[in-house]
N, C-alpha and C. Protein backbone atom coordinates (compact mmCIF):
# COMPACT_ATOMS: atom_id res chain seq x y z
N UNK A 1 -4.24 -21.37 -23.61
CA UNK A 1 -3.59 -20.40 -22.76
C UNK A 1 -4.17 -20.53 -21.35
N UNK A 2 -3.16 -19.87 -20.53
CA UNK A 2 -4.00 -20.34 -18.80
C UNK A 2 -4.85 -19.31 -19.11
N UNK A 3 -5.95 -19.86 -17.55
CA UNK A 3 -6.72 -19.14 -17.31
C UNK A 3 -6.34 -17.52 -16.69
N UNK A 4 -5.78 -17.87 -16.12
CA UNK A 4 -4.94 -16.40 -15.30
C UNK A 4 -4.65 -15.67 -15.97
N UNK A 5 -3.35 -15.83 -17.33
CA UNK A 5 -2.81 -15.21 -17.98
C UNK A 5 -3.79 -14.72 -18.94
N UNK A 6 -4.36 -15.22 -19.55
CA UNK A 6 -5.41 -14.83 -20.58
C UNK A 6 -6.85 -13.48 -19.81
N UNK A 7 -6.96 -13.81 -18.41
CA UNK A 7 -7.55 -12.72 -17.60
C UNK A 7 -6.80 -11.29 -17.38
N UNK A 8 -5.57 -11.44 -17.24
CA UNK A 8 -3.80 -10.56 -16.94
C UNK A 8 -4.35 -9.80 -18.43
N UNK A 9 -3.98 -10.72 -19.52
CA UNK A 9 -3.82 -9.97 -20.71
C UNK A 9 -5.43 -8.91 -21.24
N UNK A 10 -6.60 -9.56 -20.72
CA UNK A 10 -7.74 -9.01 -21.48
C UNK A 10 -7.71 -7.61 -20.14
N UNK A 11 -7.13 -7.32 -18.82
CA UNK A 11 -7.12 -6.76 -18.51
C UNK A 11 -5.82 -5.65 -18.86
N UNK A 12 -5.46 -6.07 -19.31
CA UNK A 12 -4.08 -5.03 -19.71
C UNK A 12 -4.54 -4.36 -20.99
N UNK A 13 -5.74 -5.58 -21.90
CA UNK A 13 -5.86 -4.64 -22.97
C UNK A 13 -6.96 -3.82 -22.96
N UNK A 14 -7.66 -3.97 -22.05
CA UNK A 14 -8.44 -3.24 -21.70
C UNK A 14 -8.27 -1.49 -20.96
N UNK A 15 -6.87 -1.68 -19.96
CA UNK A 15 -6.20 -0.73 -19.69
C UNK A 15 -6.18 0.10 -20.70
N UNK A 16 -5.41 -0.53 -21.60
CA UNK A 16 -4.62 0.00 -22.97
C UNK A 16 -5.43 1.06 -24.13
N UNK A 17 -6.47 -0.16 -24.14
CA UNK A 17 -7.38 0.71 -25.09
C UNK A 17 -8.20 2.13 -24.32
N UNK A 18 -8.64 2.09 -22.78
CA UNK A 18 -9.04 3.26 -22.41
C UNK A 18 -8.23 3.85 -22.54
N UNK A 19 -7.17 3.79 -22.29
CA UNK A 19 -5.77 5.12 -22.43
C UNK A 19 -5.88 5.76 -23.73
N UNK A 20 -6.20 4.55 -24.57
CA UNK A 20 -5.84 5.41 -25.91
C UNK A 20 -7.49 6.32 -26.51
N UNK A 21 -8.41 5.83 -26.07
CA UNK A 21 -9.82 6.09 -26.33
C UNK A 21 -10.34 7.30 -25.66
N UNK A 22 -9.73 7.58 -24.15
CA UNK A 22 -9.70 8.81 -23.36
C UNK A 22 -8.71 9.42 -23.83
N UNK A 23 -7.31 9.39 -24.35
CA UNK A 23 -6.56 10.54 -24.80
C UNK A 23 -7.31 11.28 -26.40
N UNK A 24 -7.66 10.07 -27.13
CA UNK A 24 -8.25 10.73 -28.42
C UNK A 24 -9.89 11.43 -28.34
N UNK A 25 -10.44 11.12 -27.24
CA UNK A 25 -12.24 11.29 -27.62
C UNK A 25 -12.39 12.28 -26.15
N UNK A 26 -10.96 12.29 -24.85
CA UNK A 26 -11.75 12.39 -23.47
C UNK A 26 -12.81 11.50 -23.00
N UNK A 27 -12.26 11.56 -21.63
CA UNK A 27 -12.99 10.47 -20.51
C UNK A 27 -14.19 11.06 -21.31
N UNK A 28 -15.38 12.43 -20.70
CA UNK A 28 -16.34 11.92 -20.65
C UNK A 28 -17.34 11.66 -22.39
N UNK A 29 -16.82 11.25 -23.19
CA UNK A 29 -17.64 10.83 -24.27
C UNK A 29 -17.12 9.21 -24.38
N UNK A 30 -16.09 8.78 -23.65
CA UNK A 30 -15.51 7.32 -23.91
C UNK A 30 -16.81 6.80 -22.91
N UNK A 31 -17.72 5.64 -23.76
CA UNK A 31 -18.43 4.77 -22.71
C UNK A 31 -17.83 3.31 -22.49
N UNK A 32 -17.65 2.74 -21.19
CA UNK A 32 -17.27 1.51 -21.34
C UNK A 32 -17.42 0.26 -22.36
N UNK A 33 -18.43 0.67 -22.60
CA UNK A 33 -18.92 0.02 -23.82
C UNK A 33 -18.24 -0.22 -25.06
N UNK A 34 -17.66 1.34 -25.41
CA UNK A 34 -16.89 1.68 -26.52
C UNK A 34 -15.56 0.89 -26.28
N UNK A 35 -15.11 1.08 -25.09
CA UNK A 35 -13.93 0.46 -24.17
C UNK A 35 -13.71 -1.14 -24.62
N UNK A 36 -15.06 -1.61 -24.35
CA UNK A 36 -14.89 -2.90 -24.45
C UNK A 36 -14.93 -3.87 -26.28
N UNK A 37 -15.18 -3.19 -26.54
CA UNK A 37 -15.49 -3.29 -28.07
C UNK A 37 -14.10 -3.22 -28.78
N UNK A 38 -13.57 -2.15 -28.65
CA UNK A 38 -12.47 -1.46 -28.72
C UNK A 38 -11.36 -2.65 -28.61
N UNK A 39 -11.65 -3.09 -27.17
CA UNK A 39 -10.70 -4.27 -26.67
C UNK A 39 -10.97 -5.64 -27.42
N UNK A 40 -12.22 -5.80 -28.19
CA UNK A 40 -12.95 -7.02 -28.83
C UNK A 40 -13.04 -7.95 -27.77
N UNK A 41 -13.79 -7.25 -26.34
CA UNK A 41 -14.19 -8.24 -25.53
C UNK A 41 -15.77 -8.02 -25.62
N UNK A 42 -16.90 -8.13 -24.47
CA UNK A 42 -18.33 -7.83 -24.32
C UNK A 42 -17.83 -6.48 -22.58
N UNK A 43 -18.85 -6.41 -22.89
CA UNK A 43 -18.89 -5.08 -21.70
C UNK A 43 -19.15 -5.79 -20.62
N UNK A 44 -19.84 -7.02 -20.66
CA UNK A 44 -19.39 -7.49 -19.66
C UNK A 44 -18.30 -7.99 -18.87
N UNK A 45 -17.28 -8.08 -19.93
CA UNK A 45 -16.19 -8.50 -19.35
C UNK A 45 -15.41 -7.41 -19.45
N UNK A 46 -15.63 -6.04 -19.32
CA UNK A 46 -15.15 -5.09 -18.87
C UNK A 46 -15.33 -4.97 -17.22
N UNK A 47 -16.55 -5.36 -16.82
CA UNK A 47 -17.21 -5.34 -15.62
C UNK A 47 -17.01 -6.59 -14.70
N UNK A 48 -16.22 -7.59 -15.70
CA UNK A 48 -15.48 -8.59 -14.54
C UNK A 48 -13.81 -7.95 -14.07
N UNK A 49 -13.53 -6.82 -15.00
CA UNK A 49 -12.29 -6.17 -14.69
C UNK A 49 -12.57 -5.06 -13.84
N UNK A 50 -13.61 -4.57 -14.06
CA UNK A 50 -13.62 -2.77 -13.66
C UNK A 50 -15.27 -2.87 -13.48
N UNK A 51 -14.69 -1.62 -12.31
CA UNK A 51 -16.79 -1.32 -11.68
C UNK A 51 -17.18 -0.19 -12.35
N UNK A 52 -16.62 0.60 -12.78
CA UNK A 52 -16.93 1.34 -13.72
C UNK A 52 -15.96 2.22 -14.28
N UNK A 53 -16.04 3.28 -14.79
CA UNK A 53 -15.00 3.91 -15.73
C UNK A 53 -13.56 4.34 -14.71
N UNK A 54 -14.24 5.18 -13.43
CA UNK A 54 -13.90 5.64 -12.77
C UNK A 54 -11.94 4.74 -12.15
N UNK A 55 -12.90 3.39 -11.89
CA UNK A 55 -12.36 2.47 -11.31
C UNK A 55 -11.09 2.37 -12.78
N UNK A 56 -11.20 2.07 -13.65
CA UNK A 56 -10.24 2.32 -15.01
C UNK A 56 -9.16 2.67 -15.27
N UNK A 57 -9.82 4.03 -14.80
CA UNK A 57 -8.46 5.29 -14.76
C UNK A 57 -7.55 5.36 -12.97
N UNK A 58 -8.22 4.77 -11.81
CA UNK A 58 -7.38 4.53 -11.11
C UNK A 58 -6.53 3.26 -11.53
N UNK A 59 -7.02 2.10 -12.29
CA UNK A 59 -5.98 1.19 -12.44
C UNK A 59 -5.20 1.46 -13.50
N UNK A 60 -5.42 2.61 -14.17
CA UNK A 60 -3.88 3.14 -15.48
C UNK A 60 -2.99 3.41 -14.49
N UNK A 61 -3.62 4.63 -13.56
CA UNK A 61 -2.36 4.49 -12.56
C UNK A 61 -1.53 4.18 -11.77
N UNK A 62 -2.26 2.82 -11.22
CA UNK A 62 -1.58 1.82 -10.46
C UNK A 62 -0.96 0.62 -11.43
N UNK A 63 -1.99 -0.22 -12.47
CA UNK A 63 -1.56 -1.39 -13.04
C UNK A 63 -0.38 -1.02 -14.52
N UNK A 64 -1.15 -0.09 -14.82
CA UNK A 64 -0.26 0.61 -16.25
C UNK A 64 1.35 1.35 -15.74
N UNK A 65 0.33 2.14 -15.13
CA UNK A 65 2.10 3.36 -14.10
C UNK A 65 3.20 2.00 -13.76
N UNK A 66 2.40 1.16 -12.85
CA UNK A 66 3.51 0.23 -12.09
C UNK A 66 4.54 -0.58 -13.36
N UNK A 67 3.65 -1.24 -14.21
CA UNK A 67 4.18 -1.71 -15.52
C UNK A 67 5.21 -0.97 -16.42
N UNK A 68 4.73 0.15 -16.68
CA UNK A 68 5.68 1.27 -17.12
C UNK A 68 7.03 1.39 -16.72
N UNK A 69 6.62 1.90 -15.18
CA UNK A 69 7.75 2.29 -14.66
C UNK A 69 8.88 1.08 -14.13
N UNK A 70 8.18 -0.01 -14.30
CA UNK A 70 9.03 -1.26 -14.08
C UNK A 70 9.93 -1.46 -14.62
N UNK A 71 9.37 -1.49 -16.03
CA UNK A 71 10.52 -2.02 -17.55
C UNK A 71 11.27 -0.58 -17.34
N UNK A 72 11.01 0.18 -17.39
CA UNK A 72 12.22 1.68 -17.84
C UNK A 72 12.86 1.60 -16.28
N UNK A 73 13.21 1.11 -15.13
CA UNK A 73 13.69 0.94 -13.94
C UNK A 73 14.68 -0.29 -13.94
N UNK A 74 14.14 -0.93 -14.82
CA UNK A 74 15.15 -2.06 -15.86
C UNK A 74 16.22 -1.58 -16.66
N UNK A 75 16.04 -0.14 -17.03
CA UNK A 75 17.48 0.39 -18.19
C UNK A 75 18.33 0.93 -17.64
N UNK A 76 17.86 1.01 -16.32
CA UNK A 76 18.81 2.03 -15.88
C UNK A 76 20.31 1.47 -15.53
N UNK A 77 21.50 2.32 -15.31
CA UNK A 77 22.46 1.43 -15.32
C UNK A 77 23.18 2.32 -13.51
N UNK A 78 22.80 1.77 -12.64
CA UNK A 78 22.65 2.42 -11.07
C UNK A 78 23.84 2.47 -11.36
N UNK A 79 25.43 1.66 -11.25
CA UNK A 79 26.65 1.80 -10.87
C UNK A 79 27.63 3.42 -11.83
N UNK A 80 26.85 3.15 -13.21
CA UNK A 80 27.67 4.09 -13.88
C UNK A 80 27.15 5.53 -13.44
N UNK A 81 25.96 5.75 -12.99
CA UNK A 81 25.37 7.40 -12.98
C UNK A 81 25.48 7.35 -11.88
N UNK A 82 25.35 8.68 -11.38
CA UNK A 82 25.33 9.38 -10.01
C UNK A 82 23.74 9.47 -9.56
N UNK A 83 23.56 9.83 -8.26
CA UNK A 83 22.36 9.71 -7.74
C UNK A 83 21.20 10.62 -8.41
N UNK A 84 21.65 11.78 -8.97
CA UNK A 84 21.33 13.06 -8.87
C UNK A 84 21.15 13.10 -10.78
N UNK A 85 22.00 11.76 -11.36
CA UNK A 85 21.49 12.09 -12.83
C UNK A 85 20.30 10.75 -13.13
N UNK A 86 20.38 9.76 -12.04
CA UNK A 86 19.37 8.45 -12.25
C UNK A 86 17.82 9.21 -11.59
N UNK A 87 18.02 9.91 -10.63
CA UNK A 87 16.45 10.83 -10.41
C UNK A 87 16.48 11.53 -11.38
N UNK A 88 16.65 12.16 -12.03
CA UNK A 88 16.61 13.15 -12.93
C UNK A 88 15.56 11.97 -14.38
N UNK A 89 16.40 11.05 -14.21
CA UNK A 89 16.08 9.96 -15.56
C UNK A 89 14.53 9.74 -15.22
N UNK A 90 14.71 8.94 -13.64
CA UNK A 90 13.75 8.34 -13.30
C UNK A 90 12.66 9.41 -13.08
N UNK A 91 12.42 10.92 -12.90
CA UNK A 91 11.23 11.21 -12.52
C UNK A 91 10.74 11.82 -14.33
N UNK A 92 11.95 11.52 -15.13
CA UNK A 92 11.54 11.73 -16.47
C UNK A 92 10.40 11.07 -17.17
N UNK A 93 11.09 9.46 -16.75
CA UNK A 93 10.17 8.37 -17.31
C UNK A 93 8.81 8.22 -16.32
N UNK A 94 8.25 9.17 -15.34
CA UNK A 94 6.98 9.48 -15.01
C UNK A 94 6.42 10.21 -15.85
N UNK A 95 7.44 11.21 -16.06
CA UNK A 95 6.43 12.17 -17.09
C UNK A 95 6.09 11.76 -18.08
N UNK A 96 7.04 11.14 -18.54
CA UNK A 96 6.57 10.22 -20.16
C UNK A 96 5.09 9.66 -20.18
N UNK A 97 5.61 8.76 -19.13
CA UNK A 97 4.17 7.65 -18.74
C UNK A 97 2.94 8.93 -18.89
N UNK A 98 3.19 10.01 -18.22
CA UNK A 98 2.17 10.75 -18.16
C UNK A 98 1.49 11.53 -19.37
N UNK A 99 2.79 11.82 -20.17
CA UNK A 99 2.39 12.38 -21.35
C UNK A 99 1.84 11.24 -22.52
N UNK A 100 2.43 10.07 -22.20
CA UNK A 100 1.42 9.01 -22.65
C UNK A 100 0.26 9.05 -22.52
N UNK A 101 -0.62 8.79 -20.99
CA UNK A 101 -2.19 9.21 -21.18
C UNK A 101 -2.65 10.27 -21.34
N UNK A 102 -1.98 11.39 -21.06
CA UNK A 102 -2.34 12.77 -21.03
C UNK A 102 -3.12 13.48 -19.84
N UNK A 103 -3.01 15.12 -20.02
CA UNK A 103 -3.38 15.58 -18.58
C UNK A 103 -5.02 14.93 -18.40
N UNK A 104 -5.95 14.39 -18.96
CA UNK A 104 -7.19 14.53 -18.65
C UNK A 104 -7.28 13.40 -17.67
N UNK A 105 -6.69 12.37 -18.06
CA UNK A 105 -6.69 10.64 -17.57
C UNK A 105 -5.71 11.20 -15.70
N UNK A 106 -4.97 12.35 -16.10
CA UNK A 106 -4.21 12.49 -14.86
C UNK A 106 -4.91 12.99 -13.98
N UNK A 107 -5.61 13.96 -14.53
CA UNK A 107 -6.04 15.53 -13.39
C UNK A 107 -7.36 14.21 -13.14
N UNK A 108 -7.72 13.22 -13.50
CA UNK A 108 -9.07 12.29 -12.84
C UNK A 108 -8.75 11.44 -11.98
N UNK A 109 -6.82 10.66 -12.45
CA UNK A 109 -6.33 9.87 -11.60
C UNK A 109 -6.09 10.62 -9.95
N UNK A 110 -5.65 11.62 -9.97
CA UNK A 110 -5.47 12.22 -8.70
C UNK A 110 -6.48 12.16 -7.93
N UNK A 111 -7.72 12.62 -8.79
CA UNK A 111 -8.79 13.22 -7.85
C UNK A 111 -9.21 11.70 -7.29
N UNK A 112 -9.45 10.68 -8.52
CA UNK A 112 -9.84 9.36 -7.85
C UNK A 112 -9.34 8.44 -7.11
N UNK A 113 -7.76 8.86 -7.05
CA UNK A 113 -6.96 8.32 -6.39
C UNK A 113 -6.87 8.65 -4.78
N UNK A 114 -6.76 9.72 -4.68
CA UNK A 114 -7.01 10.77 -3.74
C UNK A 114 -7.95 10.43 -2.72
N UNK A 115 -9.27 10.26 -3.56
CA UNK A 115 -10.44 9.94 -2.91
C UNK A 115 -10.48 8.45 -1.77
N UNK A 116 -9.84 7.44 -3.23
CA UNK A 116 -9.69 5.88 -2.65
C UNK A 116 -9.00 6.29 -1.29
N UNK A 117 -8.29 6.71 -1.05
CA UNK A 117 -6.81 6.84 -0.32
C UNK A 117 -7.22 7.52 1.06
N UNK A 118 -8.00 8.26 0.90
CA UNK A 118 -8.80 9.40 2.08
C UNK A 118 -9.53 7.66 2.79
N UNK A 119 -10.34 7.42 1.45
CA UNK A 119 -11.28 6.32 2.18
C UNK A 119 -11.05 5.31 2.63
N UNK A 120 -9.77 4.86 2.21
CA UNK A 120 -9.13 3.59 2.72
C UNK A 120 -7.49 3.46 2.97
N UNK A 121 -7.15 4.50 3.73
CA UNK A 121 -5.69 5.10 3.78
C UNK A 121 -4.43 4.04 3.72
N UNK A 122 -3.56 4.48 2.98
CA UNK A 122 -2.44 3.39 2.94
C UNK A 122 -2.65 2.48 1.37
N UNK A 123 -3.85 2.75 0.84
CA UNK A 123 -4.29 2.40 -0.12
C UNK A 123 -3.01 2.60 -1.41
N UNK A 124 -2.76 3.67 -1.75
CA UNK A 124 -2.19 4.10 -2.28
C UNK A 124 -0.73 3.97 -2.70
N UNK A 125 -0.10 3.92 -1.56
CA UNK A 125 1.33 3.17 -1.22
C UNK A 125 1.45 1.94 -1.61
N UNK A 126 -0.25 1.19 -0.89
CA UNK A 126 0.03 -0.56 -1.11
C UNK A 126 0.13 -0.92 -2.69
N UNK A 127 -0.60 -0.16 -3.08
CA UNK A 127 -1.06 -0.42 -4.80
C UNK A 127 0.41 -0.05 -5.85
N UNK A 128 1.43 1.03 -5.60
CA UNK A 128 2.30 1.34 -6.19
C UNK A 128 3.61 0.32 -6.33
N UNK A 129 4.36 -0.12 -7.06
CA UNK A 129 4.96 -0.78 -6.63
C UNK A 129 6.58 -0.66 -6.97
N UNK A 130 6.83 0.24 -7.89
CA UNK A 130 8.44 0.95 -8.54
C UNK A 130 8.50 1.96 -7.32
N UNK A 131 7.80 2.25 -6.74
CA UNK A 131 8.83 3.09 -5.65
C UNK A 131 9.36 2.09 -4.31
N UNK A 132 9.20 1.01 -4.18
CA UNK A 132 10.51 0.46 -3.67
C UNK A 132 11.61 0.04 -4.60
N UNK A 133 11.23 0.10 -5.40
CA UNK A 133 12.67 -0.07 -6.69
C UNK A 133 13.26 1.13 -6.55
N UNK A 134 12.79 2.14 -7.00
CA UNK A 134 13.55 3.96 -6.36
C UNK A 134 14.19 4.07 -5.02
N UNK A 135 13.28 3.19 -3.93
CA UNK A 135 14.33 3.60 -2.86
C UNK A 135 15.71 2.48 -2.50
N UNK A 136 15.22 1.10 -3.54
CA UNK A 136 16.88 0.41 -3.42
C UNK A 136 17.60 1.11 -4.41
N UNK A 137 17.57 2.10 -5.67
CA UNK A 137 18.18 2.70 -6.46
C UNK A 137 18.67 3.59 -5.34
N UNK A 138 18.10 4.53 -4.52
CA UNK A 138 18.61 5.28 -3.89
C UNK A 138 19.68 4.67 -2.56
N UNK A 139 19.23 4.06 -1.34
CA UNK A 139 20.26 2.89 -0.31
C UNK A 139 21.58 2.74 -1.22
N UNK A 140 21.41 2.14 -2.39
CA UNK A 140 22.48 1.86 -3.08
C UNK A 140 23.46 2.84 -3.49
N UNK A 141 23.07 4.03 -3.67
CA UNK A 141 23.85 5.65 -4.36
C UNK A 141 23.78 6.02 -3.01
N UNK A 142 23.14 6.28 -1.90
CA UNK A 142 23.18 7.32 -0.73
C UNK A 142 22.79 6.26 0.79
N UNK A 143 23.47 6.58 1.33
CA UNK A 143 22.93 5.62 2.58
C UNK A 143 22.65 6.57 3.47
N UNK A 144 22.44 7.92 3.37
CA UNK A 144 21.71 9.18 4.07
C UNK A 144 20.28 8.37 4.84
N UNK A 145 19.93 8.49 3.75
CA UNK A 145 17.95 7.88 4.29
C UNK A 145 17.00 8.08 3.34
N UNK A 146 17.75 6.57 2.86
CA UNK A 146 16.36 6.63 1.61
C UNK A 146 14.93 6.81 1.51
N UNK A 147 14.70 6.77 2.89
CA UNK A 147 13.05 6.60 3.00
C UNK A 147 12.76 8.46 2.74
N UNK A 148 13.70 8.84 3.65
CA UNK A 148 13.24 10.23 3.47
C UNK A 148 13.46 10.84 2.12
N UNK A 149 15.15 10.08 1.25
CA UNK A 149 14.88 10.69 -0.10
C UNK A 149 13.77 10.94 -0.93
N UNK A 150 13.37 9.50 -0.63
CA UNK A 150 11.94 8.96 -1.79
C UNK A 150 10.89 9.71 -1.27
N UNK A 151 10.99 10.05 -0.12
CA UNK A 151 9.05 10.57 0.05
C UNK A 151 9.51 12.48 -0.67
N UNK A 152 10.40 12.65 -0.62
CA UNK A 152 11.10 14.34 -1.09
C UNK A 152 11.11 14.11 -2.38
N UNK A 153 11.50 13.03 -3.12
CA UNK A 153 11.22 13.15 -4.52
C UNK A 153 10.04 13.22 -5.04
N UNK A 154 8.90 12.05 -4.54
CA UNK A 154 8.16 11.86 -4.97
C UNK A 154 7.05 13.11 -4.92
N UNK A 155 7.28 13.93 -3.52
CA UNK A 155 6.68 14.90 -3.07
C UNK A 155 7.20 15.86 -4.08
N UNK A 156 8.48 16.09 -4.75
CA UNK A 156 8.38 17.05 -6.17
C UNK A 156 8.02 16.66 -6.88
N UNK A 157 7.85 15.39 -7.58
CA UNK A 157 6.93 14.76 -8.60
C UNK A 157 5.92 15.57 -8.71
N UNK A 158 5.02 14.78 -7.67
CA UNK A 158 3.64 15.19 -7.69
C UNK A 158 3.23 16.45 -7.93
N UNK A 159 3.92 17.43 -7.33
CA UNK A 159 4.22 18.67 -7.45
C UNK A 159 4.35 19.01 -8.56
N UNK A 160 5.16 18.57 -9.52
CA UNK A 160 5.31 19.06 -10.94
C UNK A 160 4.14 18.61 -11.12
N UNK A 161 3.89 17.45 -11.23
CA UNK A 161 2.33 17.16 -12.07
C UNK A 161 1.19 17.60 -11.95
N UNK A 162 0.98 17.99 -10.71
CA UNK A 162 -0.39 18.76 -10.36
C UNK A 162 -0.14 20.18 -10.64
N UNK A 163 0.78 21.24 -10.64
CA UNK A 163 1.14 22.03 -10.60
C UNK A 163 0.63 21.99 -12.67
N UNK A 164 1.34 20.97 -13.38
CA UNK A 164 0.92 21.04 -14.91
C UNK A 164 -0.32 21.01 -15.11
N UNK A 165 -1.43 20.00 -14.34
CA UNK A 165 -2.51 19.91 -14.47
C UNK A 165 -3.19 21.06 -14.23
N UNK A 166 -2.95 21.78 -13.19
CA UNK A 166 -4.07 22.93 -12.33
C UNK A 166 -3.87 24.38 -13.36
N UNK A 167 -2.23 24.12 -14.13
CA UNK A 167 -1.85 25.45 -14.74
C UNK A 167 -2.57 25.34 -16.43
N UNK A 168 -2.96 23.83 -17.03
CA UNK A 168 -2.98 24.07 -18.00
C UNK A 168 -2.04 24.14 -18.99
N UNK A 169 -0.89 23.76 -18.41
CA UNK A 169 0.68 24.10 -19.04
C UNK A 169 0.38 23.65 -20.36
N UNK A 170 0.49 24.27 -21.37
CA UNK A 170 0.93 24.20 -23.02
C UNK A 170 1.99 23.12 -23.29
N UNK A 171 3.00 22.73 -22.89
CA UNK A 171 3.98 22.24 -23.05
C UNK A 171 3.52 20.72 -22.37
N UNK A 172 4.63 19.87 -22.92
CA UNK A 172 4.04 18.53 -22.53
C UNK A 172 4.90 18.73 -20.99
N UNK A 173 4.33 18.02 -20.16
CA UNK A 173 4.77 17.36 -18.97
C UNK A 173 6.75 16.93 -19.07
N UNK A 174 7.10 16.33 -19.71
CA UNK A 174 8.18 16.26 -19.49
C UNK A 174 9.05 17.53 -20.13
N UNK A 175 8.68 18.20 -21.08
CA UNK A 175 9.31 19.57 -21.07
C UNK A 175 9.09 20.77 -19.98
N UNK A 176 8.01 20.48 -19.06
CA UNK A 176 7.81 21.54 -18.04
C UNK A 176 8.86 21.07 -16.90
N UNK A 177 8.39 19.57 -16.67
CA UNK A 177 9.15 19.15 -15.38
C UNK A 177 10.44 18.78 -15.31
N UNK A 178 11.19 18.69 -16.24
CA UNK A 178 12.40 18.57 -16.49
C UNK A 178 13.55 19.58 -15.98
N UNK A 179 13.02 21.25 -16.47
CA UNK A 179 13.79 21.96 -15.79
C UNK A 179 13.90 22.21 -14.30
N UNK A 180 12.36 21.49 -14.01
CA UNK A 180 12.56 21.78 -11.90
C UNK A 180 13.62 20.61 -11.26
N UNK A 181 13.06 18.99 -12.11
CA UNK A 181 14.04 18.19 -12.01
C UNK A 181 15.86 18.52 -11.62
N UNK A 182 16.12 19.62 -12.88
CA UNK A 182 17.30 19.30 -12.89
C UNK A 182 17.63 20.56 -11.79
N UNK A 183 16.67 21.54 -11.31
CA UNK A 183 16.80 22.31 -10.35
C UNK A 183 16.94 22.20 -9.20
N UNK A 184 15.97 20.90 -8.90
CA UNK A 184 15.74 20.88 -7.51
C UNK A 184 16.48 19.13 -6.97
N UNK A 185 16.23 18.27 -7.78
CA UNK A 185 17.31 16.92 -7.40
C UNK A 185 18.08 17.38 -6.87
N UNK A 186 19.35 17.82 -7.37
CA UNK A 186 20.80 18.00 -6.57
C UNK A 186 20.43 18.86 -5.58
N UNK A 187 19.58 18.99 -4.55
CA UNK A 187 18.99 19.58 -3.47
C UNK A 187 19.00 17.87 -2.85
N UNK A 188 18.15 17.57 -3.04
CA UNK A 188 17.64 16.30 -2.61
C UNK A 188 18.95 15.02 -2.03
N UNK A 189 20.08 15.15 -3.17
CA UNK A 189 20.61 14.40 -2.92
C UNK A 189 22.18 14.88 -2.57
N UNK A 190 22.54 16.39 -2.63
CA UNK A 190 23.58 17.09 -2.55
C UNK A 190 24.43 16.32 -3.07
N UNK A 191 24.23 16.47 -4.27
CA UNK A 191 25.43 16.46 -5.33
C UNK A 191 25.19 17.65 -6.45
């Protein structure tokens, strides 16, 4: 196998297994260690992927999120739906992703994300990479101004999600955010 690809994959499974090791045990009893074992690599070669845990859970949300949201940005079918039912889809399959790792991996991604982003601004944007897929989904349905759609969606996103995190919400993420979704989109895109 190449060299590249075989680095791609021990880092994806490495992703993979913290996701699943922090949703069942929580970040702080998961040690990298466990991480790497888990993955049937050495901890050192956790540490040719990642500087430490921290660093981890920002790449679920950049390398995992981006991956995620790639393939399900792939089903969508832009010509048959309207603008206002493909956001609705699309800020669904965030929540999913989210209720996949769960609030703990989230309410850490923000804060660490947050942090990177303060410290090295633009960071954040550069690293994401399905929201220029959202704003040719959008150009394509609305020629208003996609730039401004996307930063108004994404700005309710976030909103739902931090808003779940800070409340503690009982309910999973895509049953909370779903009803603002279908509240507040057709705002966004007046339909």
């Amino acid at each position: 196998m190449n060299r590249s690809i075989q680095k791609a994959n021990t880092r994806k499974k490495l992703l993979q297994t913290a996701i699943k090791l922090f949703k069942l045990n929580g970040i702080k009893a998961v040690k990298t260690g466990e991480i790497a074992q888990n993955a049937g690599v050495s901890t050192g070669t956790f540490y040719v992927h990642f500087k430490s845990k921290e660093e981890i859970i920002s790449a679920i949300y950049y390398d995992s999120f981006n991956d995620f949201m790639q393939e399900r940005l792939k089903t969508l079918n832009v010509n048959a739906e309207s603008l206002t039912q493909l956001l609705i889809k699309i800020g669904n399959f965030e929540f999913n992703f989210v209720d996949q790792v769960g609030r703990e991996v989230t309410t850490n991604a923000f804060s660490a994300n947050l942090m990177t982003n303060y410290e090295h601004p633009g960071h954040h944007l550069e690293s994401r990479t399905f929201p220029a897929k959202i704003k040719t989904i959008i150009a394509k349905k609305d020629a208003r101004n996609p730039e401004e759609t996307l930063v108004e969606f994404e700005t309710l996103l976030r909103g739902i999600m931090l808003t779940w995190c800070f409340n503690q919400e009982p309910r999973s993420i895509t049953a909370f955010g779903d009803q603002f979704l279908h509240k507040y989109v057709p705002t966004l895109t007046n339909q």
